[in-house]
PDB file of N, CA and C in Angstrom:
ATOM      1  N   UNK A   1       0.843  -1.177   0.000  1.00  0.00           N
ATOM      2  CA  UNK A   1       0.000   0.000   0.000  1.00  0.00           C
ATOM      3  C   UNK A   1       0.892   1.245   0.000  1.00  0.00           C
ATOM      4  N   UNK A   2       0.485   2.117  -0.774  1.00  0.00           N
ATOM      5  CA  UNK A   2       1.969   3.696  -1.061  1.00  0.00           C
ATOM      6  C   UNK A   2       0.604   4.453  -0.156  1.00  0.00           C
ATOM      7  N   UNK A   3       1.242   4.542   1.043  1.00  0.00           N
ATOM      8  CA  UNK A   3       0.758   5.957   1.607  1.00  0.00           C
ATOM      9  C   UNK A   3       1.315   7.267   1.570  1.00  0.00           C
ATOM     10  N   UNK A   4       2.455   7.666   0.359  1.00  0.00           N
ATOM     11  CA  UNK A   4       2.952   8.697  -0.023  1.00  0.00           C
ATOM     12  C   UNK A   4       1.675   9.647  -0.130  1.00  0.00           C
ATOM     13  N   UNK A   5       1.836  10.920   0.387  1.00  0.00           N
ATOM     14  CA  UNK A   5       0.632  11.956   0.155  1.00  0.00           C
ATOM     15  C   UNK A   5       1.754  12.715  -1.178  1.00  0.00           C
ATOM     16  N   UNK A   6       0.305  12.796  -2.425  1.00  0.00           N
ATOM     17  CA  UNK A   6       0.752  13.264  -3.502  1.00  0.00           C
ATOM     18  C   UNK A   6       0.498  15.063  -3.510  1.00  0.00           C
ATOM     19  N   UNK A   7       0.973  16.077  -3.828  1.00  0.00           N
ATOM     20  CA  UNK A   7       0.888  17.372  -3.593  1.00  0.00           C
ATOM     21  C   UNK A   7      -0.448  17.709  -4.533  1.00  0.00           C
ATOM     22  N   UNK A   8      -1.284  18.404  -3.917  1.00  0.00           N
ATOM     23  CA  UNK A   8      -2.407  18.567  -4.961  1.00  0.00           C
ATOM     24  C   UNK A   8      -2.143  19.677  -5.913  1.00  0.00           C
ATOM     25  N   UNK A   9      -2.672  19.654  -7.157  1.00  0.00           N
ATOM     26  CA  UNK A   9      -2.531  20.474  -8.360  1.00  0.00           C
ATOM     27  C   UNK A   9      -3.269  21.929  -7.853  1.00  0.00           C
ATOM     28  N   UNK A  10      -2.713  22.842  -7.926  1.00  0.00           N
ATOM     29  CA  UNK A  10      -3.777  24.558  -8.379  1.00  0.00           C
ATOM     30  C   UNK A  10      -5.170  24.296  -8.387  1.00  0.00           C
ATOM     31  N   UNK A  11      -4.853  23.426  -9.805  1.00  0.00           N
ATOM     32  CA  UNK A  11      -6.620  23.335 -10.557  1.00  0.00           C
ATOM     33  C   UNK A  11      -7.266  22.327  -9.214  1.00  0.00           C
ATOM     34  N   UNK A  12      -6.587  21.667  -9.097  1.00  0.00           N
ATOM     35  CA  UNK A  12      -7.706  20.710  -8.347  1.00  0.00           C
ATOM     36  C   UNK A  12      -8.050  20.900  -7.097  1.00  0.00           C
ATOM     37  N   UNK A  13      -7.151  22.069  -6.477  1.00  0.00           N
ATOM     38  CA  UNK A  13      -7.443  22.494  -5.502  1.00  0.00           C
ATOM     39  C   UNK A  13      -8.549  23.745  -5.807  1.00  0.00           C
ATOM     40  N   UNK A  14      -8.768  24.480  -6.474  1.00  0.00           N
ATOM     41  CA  UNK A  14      -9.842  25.594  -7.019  1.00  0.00           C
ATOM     42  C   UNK A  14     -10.771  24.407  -7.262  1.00  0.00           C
ATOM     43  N   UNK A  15     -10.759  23.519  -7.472  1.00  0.00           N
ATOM     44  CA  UNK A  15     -12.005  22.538  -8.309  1.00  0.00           C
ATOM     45  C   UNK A  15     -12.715  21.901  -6.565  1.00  0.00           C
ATOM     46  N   UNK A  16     -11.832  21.776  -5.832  1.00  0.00           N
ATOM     47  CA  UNK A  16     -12.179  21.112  -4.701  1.00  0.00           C
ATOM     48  C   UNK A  16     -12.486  21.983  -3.731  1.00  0.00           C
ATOM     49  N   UNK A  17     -11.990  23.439  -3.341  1.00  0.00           N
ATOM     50  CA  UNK A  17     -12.841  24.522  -3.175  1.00  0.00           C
ATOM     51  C   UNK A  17     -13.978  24.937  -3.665  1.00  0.00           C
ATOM     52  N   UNK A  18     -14.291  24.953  -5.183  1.00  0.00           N
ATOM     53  CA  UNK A  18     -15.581  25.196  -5.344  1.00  0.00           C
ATOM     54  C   UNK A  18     -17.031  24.415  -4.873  1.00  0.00           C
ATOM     55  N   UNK A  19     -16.274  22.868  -5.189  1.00  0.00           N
ATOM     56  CA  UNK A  19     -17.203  22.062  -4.257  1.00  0.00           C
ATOM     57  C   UNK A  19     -17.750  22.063  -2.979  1.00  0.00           C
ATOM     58  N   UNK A  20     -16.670  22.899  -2.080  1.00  0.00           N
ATOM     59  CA  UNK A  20     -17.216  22.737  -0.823  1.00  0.00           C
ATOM     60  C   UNK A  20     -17.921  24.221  -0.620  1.00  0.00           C
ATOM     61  N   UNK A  21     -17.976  25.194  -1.138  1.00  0.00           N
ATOM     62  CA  UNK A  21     -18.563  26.312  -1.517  1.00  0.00           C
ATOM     63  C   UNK A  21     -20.078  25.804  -1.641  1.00  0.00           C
ATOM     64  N   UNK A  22     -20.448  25.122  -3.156  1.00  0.00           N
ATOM     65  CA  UNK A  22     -21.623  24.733  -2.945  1.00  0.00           C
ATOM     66  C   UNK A  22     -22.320  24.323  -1.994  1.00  0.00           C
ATOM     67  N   UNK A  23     -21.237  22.964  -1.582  1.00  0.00           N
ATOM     68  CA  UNK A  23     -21.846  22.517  -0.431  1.00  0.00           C
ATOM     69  C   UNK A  23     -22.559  22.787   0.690  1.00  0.00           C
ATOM     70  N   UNK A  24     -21.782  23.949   1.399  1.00  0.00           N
ATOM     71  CA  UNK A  24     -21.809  24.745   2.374  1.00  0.00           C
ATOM     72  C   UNK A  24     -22.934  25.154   1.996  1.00  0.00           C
ATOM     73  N   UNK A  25     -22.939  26.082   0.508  1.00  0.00           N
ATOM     74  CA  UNK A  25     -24.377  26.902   0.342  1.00  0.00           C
ATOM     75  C   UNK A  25     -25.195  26.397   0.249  1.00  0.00           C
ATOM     76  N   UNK A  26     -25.974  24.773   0.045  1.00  0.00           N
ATOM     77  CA  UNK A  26     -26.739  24.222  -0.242  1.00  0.00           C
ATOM     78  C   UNK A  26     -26.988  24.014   1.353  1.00  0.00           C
ATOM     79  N   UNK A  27     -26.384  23.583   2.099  1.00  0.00           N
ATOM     80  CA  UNK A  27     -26.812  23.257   3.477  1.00  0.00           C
ATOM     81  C   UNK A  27     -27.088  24.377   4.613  1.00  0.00           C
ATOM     82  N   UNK A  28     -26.684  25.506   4.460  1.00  0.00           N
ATOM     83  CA  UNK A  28     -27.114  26.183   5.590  1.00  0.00           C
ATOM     84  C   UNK A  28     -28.026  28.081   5.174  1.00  0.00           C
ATOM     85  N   UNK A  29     -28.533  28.015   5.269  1.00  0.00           N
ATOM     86  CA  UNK A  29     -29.229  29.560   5.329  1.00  0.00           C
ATOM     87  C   UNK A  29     -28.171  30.773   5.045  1.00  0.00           C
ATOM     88  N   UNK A  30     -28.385  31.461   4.604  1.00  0.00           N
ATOM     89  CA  UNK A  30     -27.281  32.700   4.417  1.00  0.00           C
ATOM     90  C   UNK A  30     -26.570  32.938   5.752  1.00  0.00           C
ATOM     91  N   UNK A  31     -27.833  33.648   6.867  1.00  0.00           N
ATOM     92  CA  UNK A  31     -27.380  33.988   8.143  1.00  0.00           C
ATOM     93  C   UNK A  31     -26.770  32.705   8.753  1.00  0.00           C
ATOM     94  N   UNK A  32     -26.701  31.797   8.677  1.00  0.00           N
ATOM     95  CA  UNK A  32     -26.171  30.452   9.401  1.00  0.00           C
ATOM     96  C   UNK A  32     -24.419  30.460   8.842  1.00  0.00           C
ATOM     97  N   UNK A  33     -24.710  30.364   7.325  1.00  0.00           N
ATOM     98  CA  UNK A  33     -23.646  30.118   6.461  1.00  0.00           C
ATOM     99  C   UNK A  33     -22.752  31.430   7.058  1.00  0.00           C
ATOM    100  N   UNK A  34     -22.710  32.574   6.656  1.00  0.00           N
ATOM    101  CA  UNK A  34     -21.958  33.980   7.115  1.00  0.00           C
ATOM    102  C   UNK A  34     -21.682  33.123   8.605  1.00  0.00           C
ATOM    103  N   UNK A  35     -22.390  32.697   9.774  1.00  0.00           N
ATOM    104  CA  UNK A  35     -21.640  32.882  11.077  1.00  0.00           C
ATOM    105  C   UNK A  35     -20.732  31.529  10.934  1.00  0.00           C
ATOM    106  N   UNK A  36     -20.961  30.353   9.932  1.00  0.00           N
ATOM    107  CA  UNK A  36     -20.124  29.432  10.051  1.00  0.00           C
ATOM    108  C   UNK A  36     -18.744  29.896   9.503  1.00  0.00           C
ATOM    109  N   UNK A  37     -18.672  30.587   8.311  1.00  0.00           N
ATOM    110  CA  UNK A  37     -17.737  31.364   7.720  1.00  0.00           C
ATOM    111  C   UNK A  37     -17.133  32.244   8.945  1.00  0.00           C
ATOM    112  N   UNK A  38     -17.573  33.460   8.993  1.00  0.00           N
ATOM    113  CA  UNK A  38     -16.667  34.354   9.944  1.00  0.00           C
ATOM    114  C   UNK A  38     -16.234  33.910  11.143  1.00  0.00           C
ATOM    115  N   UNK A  39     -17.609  33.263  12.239  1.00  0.00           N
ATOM    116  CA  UNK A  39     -17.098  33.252  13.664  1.00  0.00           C
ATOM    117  C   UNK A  39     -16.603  31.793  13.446  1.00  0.00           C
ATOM    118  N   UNK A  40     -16.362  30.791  13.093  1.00  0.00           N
ATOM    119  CA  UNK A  40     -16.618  29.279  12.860  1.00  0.00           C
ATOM    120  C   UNK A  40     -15.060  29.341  12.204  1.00  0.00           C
ATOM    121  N   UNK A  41     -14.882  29.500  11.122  1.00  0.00           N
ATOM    122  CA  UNK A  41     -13.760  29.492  10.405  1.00  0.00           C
ATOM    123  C   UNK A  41     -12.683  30.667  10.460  1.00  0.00           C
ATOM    124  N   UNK A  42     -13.364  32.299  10.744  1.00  0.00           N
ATOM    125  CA  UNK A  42     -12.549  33.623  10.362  1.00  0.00           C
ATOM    126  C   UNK A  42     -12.344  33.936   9.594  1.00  0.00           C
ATOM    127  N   UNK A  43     -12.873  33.485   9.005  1.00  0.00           N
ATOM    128  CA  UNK A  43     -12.758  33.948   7.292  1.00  0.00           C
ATOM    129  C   UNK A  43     -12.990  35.528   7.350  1.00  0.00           C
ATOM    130  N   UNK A  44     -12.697  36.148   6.582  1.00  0.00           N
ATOM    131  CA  UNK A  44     -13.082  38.053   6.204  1.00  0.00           C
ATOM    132  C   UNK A  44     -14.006  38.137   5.137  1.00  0.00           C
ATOM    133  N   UNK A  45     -14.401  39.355   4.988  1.00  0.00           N
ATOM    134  CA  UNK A  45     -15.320  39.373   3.934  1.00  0.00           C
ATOM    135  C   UNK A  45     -14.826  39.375   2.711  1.00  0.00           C
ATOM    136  N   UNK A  46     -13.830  39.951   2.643  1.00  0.00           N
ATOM    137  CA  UNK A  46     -13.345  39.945   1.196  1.00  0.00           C
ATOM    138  C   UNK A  46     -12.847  38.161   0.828  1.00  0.00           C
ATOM    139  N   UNK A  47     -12.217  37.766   1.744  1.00  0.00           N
ATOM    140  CA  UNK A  47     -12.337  36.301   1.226  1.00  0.00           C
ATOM    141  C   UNK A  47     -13.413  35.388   0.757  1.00  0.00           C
ATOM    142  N   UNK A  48     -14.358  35.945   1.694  1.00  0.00           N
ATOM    143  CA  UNK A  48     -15.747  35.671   1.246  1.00  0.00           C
ATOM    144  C   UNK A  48     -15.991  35.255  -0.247  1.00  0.00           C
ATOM    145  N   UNK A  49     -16.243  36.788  -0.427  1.00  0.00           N
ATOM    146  CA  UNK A  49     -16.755  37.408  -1.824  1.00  0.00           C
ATOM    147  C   UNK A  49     -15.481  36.418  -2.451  1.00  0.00           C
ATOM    148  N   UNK A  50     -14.315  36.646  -2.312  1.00  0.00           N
ATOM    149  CA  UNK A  50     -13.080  35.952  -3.181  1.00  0.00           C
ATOM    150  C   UNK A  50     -14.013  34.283  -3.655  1.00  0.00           C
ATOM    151  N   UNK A  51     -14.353  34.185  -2.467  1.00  0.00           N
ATOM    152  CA  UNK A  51     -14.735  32.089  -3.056  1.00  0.00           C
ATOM    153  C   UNK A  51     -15.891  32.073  -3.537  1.00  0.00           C
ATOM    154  N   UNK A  52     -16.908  33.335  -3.816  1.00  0.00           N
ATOM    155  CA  UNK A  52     -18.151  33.357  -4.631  1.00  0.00           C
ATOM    156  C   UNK A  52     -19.474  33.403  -3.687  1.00  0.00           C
ATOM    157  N   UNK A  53     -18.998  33.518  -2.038  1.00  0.00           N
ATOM    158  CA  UNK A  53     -20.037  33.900  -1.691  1.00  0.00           C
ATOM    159  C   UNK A  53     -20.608  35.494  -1.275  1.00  0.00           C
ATOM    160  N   UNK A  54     -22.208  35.145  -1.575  1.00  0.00           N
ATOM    161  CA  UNK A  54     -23.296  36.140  -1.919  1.00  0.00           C
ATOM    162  C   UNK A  54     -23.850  36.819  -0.001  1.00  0.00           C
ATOM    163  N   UNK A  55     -22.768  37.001   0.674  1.00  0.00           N
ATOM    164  CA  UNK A  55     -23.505  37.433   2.138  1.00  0.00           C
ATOM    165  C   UNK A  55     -23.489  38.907   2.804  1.00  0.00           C
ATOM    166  N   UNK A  56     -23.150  39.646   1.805  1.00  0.00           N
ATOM    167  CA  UNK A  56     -23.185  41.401   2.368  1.00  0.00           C
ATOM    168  C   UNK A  56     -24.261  41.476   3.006  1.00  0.00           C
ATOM    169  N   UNK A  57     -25.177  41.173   3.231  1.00  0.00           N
ATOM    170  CA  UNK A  57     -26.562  41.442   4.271  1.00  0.00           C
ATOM    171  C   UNK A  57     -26.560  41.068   5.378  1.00  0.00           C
ATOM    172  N   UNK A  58     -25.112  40.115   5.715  1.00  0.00           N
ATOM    173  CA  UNK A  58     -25.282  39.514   6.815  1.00  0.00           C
ATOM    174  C   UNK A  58     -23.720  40.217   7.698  1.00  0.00           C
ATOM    175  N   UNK A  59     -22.929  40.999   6.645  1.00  0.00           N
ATOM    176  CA  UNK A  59     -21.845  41.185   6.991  1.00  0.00           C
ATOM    177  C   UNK A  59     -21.856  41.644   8.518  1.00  0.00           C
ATOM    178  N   UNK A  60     -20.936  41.410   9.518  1.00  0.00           N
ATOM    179  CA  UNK A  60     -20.912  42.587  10.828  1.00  0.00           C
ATOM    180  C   UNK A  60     -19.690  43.368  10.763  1.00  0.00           C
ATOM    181  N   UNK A  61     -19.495  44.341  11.349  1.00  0.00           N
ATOM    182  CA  UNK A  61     -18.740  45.405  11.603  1.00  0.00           C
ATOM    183  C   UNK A  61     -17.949  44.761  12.584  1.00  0.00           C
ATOM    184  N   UNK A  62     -15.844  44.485  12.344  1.00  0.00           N
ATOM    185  CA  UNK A  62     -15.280  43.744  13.544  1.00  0.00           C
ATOM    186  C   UNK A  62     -14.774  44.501  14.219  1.00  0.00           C
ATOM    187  N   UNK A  63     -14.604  44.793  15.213  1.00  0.00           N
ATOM    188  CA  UNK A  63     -14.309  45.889  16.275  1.00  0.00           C
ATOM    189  C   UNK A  63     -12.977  45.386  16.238  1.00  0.00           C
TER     190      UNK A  63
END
């Protein structure tokens, strides 16, 4: 059995990000999704918007 971990490609890493993008958006509510993103992960908004998500309505102001 080769348990060598192979380095993942650019593309397949953008290809395997987009998937979990959907994902995410298919399973949780905007307001749910935004707090799993920011408080859950930390993500920023502009990263946000960077991976294609749609949540300026939910944005908060970070002190």
């Amino acid at each position: 059995m080769n348990t060598a971990i192979k380095p993942i490609t650019p593309e397949r890493e953008q290809e395997l990000v987009a998937k979990l993008v959907d994902l995410l958006s298919s399973r949780y509510d905007a307001g749910n999704l935004y707090d799993i993103l920011r408080h859950g992960l930390g993500i920023d908004h502009s990263d946000m918007e960077a991976l294609g998500f749609q949540l300026r309505d939910y944005y908060e102001e970070v002190e």
